[in-house]
Protein backbone atom coordinates (compact mmCIF):
# COMPACT_ATOMS: atom_id res chain seq x y z
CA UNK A 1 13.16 -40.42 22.17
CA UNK A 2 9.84 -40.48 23.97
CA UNK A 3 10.14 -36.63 25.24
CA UNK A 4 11.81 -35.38 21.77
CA UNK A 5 8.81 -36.16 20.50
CA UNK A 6 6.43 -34.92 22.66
CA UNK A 7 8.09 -31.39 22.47
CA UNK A 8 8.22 -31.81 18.53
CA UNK A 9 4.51 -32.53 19.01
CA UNK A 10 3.89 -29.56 21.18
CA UNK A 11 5.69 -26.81 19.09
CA UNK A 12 3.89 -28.37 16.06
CA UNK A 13 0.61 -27.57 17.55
CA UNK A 14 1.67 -24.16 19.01
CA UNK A 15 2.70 -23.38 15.12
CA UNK A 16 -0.13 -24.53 13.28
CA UNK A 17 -2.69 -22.87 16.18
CA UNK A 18 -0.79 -19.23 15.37
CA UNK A 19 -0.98 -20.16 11.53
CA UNK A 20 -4.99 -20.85 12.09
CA UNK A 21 -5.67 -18.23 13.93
CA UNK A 22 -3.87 -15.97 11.81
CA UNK A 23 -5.95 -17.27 8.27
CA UNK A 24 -8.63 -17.60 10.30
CA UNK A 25 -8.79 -13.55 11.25
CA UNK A 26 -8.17 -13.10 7.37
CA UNK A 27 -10.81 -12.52 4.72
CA UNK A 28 -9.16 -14.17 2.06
CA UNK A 29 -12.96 -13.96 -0.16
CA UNK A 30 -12.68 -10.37 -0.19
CA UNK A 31 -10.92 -9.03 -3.06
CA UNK A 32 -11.45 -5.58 -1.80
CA UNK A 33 -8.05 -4.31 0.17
CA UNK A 34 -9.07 -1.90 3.02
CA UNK A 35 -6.28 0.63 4.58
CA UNK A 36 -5.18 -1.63 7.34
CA UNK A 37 -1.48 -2.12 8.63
CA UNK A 38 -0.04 -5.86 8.98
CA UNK A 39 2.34 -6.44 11.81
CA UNK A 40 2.78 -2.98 12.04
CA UNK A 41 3.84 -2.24 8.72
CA UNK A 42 1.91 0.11 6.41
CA UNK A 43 1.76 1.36 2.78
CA UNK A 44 3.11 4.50 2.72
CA UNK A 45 3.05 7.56 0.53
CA UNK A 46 5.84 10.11 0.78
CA UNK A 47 5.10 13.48 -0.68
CA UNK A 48 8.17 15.65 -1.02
CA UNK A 49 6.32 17.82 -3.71
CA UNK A 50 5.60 21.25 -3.44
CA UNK A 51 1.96 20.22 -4.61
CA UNK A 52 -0.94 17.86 -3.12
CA UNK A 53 -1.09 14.02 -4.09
CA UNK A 54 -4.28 12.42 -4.13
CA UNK A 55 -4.21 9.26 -1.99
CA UNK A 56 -6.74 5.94 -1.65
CA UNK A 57 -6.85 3.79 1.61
CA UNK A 58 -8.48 0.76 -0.14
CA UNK A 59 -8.07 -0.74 -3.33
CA UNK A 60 -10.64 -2.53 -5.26
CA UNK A 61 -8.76 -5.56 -7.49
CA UNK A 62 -11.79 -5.78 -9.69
CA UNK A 63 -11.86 -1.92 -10.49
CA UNK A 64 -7.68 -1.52 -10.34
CA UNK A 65 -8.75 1.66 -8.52
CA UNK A 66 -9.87 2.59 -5.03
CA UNK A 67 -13.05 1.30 -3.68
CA UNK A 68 -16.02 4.24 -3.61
CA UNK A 69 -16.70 3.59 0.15
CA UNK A 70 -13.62 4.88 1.78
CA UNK A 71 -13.12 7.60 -1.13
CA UNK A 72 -9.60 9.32 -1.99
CA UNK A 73 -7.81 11.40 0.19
CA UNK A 74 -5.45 14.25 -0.15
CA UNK A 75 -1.97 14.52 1.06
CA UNK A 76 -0.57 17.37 1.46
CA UNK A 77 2.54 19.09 0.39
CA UNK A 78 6.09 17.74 1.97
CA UNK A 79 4.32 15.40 4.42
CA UNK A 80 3.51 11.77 4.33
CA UNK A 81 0.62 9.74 5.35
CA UNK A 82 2.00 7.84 8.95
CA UNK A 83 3.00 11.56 9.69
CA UNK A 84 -0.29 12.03 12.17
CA UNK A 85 -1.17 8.17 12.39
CA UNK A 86 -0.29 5.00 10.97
CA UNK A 87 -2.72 3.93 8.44
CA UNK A 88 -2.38 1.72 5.21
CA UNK A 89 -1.88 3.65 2.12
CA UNK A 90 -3.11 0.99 -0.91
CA UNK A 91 -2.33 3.70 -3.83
CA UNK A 92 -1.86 7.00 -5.25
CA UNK A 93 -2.77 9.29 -8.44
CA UNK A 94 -0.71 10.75 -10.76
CA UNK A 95 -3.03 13.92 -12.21
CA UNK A 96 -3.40 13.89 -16.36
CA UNK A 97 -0.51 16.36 -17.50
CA UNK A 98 2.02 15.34 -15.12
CA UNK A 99 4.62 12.65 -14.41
CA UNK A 100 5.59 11.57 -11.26
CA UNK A 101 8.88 10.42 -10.02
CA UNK A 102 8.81 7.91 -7.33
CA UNK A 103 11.04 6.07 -5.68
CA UNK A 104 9.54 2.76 -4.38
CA UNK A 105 11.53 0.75 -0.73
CA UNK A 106 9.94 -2.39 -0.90
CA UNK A 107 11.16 -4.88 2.37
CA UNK A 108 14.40 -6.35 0.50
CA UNK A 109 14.77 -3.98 -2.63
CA UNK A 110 14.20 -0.36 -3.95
CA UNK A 111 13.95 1.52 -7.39
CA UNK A 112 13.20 4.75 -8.71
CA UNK A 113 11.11 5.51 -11.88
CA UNK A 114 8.61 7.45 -13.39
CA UNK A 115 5.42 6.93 -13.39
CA UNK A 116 2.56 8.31 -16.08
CA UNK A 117 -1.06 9.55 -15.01
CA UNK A 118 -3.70 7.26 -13.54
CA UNK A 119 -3.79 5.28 -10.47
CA UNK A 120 -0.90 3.44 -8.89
CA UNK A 121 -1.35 0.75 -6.61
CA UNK A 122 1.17 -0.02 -3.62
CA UNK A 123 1.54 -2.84 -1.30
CA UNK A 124 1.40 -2.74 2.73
CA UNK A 125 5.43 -3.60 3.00
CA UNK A 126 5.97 -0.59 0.14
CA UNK A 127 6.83 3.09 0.83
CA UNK A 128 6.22 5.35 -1.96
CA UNK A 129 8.57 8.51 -2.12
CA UNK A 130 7.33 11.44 -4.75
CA UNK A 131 10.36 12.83 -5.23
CA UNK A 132 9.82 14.82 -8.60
CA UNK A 133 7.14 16.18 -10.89
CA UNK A 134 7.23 16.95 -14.72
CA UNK A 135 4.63 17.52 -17.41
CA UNK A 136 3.37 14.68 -18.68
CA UNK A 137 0.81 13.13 -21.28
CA UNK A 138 -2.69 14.01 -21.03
CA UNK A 139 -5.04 10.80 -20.57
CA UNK A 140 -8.65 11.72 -20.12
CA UNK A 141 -10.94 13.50 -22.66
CA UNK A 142 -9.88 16.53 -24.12
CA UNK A 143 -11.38 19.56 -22.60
């Protein structure tokens, strides 16, 4: 019984030093979300439009937008975001006028719907395909 325990004792202590070490590498004060991968696994925005998407590698919780400081990004036409690099993807815009369809692979699940203008956010274990475009309402000021 006396070396069961001891080798209970000694995983015990293995787990709960890669659980510290682990929260204690994490910010969990900061509410701001900046573009980086966990595990290897990153957001990820699909574009299989024949248009641009704009793109934001952090996400501010307090703004439910992206953060100023890293700014937006553009993604290109038919490509994705890992395509040169992995990086975190936290969200994506759908322009005023337009209506994107998107379907979402989370880790366990999937589904497919449409989404209206404005930001969207996404989560590090999400892939975001933009599969279809139609018009859509019109959300900001009229011009």
């Amino acid at each position: 019984m006396g070396r069961r325990r001891a080798v209970l004792a000694a995983v015990g202590t293995v787990v709960f030093t890669a659980f510290g070490a682990i929260a204690a590498s994490a910010d969990w004060t900061d509410s701001a979300h900046v573009g980086a991968c966990e595990f290897g696994i990153c957001g990820t925005v699909v574009n299989d439009l024949d248009i641009s998407v704009d793109i934001a590698l952090d996400w501010c919780e307090w703004e439910s937008a992206p953060c100023e400081s890293k700014g937006v990004r553009t993604l290109g036409a038919q490509t994705s975001s890992d395509a040169a690099a992995k990086v975190d993807v936290d969200g994506f815009r759908v322009p005023d006028g337009l209506r994107y369809q998107v379907v979402f692979t989370y880790a366990f699940s999937g589904e497919t719907v449409w989404l209206d203008p404005g930001w969207h956010k996404i989560s590090t274990d999400t892939v975001a395909r933009i599969a279809a475009y139609r018009p859509g309402p019109v959300i900001g000021p009229a011009q």
